[in-house]
PDB file of N, CA and C in Angstrom:
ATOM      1  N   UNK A   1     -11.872  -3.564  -7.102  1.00  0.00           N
ATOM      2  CA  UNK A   1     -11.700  -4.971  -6.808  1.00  0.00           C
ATOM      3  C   UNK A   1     -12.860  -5.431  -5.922  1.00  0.00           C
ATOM      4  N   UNK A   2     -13.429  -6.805  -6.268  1.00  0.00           N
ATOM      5  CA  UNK A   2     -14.609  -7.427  -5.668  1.00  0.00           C
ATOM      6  C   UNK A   2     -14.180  -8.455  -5.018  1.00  0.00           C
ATOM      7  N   UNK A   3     -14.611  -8.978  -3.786  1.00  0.00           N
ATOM      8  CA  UNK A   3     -14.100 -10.192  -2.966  1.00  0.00           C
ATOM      9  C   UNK A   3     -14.799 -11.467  -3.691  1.00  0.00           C
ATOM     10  N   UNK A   4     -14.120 -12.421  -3.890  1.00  0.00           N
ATOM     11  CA  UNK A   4     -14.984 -13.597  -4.025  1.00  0.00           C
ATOM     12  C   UNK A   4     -16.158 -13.669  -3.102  1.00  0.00           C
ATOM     13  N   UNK A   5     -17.444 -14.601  -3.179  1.00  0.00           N
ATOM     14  CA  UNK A   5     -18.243 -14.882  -2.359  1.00  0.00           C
ATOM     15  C   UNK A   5     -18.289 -15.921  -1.616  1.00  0.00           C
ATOM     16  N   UNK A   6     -16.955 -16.581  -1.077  1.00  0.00           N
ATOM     17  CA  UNK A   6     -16.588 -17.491  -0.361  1.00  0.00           C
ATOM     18  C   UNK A   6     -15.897 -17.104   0.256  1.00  0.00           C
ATOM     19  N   UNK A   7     -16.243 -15.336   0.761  1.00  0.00           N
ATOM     20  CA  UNK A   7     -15.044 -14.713   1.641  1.00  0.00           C
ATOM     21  C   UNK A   7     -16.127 -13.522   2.779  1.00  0.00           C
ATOM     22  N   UNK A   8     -16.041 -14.188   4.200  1.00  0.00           N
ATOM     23  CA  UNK A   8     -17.188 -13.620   4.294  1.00  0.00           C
ATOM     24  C   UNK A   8     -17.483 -12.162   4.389  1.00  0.00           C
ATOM     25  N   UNK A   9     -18.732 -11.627   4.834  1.00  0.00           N
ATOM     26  CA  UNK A   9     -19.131 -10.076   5.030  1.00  0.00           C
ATOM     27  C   UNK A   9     -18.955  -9.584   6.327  1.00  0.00           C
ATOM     28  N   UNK A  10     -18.576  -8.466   6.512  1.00  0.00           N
ATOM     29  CA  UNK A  10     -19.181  -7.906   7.397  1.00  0.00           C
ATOM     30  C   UNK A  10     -19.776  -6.284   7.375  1.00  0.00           C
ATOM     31  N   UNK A  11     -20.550  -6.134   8.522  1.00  0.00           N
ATOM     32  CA  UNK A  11     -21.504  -4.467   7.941  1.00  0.00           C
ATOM     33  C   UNK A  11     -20.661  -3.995   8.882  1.00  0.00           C
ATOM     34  N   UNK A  12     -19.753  -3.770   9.157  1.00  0.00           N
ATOM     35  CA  UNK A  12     -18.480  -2.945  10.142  1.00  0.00           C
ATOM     36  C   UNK A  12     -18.665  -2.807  11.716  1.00  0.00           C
ATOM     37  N   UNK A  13     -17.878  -1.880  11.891  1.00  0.00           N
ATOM     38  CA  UNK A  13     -17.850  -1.683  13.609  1.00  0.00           C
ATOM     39  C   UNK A  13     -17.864  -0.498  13.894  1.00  0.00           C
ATOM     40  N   UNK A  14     -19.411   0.021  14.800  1.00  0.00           N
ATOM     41  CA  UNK A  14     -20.083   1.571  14.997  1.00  0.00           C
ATOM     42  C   UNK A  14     -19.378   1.749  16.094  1.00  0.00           C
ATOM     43  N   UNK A  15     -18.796   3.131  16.422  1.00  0.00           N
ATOM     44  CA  UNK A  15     -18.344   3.697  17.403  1.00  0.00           C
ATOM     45  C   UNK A  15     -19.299   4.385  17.906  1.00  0.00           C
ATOM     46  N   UNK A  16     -19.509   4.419  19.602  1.00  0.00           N
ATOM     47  CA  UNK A  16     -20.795   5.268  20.346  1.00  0.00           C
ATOM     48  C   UNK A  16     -21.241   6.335  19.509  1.00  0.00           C
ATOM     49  N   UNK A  17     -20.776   7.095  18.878  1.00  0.00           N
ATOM     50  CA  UNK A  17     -21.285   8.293  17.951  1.00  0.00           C
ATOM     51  C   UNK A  17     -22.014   7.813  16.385  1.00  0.00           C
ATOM     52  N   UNK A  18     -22.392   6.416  16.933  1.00  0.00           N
ATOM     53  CA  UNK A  18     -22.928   5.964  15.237  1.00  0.00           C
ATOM     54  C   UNK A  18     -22.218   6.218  14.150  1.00  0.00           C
ATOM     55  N   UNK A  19     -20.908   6.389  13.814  1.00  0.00           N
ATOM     56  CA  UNK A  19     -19.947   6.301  12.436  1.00  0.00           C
ATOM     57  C   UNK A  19     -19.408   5.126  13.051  1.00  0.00           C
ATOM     58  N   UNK A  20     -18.505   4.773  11.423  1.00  0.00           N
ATOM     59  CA  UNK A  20     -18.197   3.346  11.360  1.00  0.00           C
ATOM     60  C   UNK A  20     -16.923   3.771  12.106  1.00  0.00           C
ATOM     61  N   UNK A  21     -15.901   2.563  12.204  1.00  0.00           N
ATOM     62  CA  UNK A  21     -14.288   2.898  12.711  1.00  0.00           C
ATOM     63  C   UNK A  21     -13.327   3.010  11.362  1.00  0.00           C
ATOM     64  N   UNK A  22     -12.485   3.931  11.617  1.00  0.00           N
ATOM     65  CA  UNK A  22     -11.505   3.847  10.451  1.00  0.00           C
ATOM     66  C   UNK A  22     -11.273   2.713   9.555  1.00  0.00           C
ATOM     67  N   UNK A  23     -11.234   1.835   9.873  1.00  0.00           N
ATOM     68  CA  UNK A  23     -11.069   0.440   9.025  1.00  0.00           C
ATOM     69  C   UNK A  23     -11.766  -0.042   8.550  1.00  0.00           C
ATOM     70  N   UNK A  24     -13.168   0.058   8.835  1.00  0.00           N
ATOM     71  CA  UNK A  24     -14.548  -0.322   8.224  1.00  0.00           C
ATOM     72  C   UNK A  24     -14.817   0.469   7.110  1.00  0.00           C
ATOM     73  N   UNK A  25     -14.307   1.611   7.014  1.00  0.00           N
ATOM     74  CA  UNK A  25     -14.906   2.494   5.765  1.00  0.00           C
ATOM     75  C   UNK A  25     -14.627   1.886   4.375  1.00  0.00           C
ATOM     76  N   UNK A  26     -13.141   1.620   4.125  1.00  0.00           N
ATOM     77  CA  UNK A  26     -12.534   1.487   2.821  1.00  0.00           C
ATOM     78  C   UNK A  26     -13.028  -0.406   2.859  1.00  0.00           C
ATOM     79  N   UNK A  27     -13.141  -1.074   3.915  1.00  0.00           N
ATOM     80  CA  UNK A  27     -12.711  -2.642   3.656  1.00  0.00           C
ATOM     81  C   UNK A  27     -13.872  -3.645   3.312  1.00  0.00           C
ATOM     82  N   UNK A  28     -12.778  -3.940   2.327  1.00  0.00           N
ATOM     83  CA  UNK A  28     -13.662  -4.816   1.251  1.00  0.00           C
ATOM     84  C   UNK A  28     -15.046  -6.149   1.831  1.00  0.00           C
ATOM     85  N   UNK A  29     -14.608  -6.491   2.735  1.00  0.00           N
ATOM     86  CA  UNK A  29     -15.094  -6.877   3.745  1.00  0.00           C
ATOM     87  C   UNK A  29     -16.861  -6.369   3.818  1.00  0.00           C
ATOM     88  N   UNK A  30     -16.947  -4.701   3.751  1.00  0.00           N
ATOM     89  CA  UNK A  30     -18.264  -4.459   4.160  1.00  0.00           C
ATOM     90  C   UNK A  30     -18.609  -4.008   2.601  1.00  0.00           C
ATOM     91  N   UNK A  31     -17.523  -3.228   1.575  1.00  0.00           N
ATOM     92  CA  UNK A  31     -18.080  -2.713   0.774  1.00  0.00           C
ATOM     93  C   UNK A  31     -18.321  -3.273  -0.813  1.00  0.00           C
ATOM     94  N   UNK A  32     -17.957  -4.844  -0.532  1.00  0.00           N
ATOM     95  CA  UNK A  32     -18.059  -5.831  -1.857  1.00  0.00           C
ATOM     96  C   UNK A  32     -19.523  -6.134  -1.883  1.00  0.00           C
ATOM     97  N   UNK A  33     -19.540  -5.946  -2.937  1.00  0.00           N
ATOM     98  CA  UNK A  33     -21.278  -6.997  -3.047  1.00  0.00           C
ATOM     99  C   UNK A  33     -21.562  -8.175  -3.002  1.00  0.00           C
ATOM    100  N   UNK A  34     -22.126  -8.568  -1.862  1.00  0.00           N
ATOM    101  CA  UNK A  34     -22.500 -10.449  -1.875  1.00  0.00           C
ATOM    102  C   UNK A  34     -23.314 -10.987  -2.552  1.00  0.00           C
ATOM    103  N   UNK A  35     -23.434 -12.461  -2.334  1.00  0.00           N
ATOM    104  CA  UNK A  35     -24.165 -13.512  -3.358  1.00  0.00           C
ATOM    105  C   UNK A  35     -25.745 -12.774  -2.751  1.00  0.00           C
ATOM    106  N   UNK A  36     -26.917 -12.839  -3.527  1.00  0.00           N
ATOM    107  CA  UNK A  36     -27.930 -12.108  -3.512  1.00  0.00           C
ATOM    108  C   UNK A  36     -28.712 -13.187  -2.431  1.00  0.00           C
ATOM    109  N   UNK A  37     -28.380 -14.851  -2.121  1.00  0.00           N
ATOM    110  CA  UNK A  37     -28.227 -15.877  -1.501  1.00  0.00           C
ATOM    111  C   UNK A  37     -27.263 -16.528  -0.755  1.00  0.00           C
ATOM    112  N   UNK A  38     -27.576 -16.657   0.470  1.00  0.00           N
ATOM    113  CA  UNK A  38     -26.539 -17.566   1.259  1.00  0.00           C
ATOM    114  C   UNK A  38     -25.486 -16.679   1.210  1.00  0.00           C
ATOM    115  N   UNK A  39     -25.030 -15.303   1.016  1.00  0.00           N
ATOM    116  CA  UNK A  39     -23.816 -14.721   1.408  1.00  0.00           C
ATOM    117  C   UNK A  39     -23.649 -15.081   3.164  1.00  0.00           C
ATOM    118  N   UNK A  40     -22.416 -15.366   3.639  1.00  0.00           N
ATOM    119  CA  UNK A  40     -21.745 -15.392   4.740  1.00  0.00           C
ATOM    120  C   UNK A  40     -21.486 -13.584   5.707  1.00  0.00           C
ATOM    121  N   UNK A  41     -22.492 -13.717   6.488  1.00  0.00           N
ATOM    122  CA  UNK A  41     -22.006 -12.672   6.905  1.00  0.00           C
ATOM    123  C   UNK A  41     -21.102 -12.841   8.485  1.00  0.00           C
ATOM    124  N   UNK A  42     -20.555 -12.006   9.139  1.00  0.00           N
ATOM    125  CA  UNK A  42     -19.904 -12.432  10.556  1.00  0.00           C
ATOM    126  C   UNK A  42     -20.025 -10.859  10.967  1.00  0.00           C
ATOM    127  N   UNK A  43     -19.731 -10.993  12.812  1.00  0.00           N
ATOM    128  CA  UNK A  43     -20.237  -9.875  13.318  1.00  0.00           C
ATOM    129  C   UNK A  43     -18.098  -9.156  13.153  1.00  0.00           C
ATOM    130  N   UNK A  44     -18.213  -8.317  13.469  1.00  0.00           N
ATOM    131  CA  UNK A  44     -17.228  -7.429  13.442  1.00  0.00           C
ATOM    132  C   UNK A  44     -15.979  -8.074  14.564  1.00  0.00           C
ATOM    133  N   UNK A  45     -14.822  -8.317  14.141  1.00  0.00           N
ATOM    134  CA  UNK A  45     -13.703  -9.032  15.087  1.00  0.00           C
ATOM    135  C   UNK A  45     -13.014  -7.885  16.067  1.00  0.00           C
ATOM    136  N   UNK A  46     -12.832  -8.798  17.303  1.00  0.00           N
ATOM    137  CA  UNK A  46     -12.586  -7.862  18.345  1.00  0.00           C
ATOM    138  C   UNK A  46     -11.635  -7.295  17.526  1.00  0.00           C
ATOM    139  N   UNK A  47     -10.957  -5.965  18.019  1.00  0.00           N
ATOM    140  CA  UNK A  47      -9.974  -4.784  17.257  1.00  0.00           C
ATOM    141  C   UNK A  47      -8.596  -5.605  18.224  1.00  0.00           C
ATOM    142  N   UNK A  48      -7.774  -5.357  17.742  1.00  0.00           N
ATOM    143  CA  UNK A  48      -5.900  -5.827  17.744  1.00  0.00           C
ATOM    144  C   UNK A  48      -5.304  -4.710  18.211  1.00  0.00           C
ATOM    145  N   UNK A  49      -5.273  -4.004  19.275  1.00  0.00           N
ATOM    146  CA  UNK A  49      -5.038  -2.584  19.318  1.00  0.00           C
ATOM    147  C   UNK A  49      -5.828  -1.379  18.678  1.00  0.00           C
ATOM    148  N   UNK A  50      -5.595  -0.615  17.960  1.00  0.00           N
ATOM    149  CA  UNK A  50      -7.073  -0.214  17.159  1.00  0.00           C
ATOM    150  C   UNK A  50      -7.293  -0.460  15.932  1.00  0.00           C
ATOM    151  N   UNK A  51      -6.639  -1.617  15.790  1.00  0.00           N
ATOM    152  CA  UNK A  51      -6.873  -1.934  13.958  1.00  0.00           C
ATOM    153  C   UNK A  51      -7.451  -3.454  14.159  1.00  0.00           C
ATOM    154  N   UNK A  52      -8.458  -3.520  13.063  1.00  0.00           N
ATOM    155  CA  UNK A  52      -9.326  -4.511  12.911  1.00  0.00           C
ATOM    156  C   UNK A  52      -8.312  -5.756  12.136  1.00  0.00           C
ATOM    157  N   UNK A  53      -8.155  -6.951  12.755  1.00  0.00           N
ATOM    158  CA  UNK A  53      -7.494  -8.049  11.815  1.00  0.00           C
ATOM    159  C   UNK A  53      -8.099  -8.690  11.106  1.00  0.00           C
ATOM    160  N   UNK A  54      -9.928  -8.399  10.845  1.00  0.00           N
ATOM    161  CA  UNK A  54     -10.087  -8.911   9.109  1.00  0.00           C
ATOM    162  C   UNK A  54      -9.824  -7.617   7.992  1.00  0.00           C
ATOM    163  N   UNK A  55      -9.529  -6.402   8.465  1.00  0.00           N
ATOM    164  CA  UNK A  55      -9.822  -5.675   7.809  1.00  0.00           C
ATOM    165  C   UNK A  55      -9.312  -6.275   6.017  1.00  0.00           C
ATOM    166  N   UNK A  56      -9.648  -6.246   4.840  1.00  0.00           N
ATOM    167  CA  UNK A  56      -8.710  -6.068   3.329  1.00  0.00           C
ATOM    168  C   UNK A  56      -8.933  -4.941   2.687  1.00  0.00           C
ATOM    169  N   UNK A  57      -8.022  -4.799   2.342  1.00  0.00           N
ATOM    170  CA  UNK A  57      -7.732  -2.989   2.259  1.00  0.00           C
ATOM    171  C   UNK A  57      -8.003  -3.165   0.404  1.00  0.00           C
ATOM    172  N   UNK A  58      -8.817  -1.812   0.224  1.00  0.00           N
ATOM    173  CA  UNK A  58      -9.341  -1.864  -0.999  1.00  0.00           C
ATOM    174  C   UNK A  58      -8.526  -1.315  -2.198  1.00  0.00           C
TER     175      UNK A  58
END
């Protein structure tokens, strides 16, 4: 499954050890392909306890 491109990006959230956080790996969010133009990107949303609330689960 591919996100529309009126849904924005993000390139995830690095933990001090340079890997992503659990929620960044699978979510559609970082791993859809955007418009090759004008894709929407946003920086990573503070975490909700330790789970990310844009995460969409793939």
């Amino acid at each position: 499954m591919t996100l529309p491109y009126d849904y924005s990006r993000c390139t995830g959230r690095l933990l001090p050890d340079s890997t992503l956080h659990a929620d960044c790996i699978n979510c559609l969010r970082r791993t859809s392909p955007g418009r090759p133009e004008y894709q929407v990107y946003t920086l990573a949303p503070p975490l909700a306890g330790e789970r990310c609330p844009s995460r969409i689960e793939s």
